[in-house]
C-alpha atoms as a PDB file:
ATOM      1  CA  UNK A   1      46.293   2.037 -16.375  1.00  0.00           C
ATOM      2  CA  UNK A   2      43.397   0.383 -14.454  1.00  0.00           C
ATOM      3  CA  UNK A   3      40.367  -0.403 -16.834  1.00  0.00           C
ATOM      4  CA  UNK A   4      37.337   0.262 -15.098  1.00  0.00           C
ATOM      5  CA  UNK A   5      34.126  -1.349 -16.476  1.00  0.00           C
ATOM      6  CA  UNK A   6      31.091   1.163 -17.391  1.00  0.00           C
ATOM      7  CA  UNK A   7      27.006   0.959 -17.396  1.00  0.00           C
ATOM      8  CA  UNK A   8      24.390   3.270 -18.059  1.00  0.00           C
ATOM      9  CA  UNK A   9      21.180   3.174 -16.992  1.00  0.00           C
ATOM     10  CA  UNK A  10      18.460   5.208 -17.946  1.00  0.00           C
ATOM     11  CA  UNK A  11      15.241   6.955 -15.959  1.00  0.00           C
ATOM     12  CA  UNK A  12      11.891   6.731 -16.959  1.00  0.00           C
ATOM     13  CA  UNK A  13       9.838  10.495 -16.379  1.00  0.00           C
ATOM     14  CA  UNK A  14       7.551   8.255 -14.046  1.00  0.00           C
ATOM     15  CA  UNK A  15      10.904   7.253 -12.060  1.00  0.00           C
ATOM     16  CA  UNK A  16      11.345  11.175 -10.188  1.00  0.00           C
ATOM     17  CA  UNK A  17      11.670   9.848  -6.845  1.00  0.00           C
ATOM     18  CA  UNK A  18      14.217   7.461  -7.811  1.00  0.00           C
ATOM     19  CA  UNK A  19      16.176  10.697  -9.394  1.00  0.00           C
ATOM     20  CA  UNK A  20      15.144  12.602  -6.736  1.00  0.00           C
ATOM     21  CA  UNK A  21      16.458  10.031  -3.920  1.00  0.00           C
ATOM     22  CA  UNK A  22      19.694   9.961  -5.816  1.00  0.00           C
ATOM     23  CA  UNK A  23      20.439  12.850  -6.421  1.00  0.00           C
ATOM     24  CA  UNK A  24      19.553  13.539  -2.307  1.00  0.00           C
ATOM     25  CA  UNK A  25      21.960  10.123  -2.076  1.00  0.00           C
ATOM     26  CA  UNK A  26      25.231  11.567  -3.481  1.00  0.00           C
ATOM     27  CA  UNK A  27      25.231  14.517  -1.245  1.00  0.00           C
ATOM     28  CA  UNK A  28      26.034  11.872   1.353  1.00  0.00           C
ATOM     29  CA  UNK A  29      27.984   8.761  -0.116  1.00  0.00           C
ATOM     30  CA  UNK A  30      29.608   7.630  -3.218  1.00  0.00           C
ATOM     31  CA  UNK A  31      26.640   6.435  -5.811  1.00  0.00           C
ATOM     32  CA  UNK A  32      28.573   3.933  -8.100  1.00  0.00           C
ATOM     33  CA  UNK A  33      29.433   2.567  -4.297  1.00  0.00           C
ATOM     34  CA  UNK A  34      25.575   2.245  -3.305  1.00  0.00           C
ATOM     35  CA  UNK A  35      24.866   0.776  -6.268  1.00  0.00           C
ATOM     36  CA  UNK A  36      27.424  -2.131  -6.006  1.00  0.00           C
ATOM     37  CA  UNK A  37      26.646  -2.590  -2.499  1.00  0.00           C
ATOM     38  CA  UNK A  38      22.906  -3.220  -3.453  1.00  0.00           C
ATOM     39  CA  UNK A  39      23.746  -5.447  -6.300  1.00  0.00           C
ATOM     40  CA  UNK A  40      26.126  -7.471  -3.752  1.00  0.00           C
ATOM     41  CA  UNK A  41      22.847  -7.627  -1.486  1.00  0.00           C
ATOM     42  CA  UNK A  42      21.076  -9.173  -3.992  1.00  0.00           C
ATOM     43  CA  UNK A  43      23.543 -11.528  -5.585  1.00  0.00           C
ATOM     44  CA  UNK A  44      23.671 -12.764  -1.561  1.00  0.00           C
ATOM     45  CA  UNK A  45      20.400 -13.269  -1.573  1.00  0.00           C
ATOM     46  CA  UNK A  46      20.322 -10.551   1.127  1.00  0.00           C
ATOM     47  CA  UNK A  47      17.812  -8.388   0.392  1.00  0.00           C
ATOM     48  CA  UNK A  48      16.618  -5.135   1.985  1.00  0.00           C
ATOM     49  CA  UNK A  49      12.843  -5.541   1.170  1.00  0.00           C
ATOM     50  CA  UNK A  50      10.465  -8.133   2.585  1.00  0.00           C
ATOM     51  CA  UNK A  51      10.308 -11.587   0.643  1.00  0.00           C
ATOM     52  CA  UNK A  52       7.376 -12.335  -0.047  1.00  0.00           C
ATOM     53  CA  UNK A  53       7.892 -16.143  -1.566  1.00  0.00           C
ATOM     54  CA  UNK A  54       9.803 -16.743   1.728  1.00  0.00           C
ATOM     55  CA  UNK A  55       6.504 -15.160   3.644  1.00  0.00           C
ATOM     56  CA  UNK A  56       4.203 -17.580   2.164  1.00  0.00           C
ATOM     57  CA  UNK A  57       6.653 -20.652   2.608  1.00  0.00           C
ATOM     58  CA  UNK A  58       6.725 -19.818   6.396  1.00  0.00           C
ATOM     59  CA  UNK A  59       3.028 -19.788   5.987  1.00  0.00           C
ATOM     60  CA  UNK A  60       2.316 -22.538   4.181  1.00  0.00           C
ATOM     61  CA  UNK A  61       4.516 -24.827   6.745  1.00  0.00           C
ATOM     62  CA  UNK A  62       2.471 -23.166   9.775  1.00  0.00           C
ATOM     63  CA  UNK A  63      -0.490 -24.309   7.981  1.00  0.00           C
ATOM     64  CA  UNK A  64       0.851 -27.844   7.641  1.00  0.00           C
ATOM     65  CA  UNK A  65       2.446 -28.259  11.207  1.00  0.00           C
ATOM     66  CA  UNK A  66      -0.508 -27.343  13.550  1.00  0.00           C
ATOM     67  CA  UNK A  67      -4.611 -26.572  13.380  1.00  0.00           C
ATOM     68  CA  UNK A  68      -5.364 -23.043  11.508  1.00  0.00           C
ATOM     69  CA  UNK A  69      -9.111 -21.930  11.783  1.00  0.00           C
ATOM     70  CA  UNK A  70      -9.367 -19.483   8.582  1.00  0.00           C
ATOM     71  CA  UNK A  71     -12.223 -17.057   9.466  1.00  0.00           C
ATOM     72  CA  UNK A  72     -15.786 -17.468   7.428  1.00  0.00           C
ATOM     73  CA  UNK A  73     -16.034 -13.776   7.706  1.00  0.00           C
ATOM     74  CA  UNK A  74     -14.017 -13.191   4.613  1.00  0.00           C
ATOM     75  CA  UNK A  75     -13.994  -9.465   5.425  1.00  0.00           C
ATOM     76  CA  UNK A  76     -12.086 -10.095   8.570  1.00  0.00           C
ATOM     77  CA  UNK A  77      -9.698 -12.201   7.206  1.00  0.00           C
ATOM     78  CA  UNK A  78      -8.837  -9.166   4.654  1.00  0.00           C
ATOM     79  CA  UNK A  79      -8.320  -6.880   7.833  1.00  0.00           C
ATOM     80  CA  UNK A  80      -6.065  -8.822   9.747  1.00  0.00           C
ATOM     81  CA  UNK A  81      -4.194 -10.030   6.654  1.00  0.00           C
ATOM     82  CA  UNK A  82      -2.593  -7.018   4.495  1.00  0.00           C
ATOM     83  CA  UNK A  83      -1.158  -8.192   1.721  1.00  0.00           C
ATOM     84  CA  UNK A  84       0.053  -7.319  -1.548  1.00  0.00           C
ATOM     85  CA  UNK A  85      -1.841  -9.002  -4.707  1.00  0.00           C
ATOM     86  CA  UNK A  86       1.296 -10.693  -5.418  1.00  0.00           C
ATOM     87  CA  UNK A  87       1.429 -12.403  -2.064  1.00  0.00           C
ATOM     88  CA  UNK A  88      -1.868 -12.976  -2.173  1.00  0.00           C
ATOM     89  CA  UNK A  89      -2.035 -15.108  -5.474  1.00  0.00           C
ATOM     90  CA  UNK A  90       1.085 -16.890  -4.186  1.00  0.00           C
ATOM     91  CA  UNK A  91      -0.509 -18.241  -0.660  1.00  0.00           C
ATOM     92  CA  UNK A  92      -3.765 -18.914  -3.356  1.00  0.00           C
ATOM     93  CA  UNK A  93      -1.648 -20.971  -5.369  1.00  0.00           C
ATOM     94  CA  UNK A  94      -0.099 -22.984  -2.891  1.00  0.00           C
ATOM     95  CA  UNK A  95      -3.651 -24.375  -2.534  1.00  0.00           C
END
């Protein structure tokens, strides 16, 4: 008999959508499949959302390897650049 190793994980009433978007999910594919396909995505550092560390380090050597004007309009630079507060306090503390 093949033993099969077993986790449970639990949803918070805030985490609907996630329910919702599985429940939507298993109509179409295996979810203990999707689930160790994402973890294999992240344990090879292949991700399927934007990285922001990797963001700022491709920054932060732009800003080293040529001339970068940053606008005195502060305003401005908040339009062009949409960021999370995350990234932002990263690309602050590479400063």
């Amino acid at each position: 008999m093949i033993e099969r190793n077993k986790i449970t994980i639990s949803f918070l009433p805030s985490d609907s959508d996630i329910w919702n978007f599985l429940q939507n999910k298993k109509e179409t594919c295996n979810i203990s499949e999707y689930i160790r396909n994402l973890i294999r995505q992240d344990k090879n550092n292949c991700p399927s959302f934007i990285d922001e560390e990797k963001i700022a380090g491709k920054i932060l050597q732009a800003l080293q390897n040529s001339q970068f004007i940053i606008p005195k309009n502060e305003q401005k630079a908040k339009e062009n650049f949409p960021l999370s507060d995350e990234a932002k306090n990263t690309i602050f503390n590479l400063f």
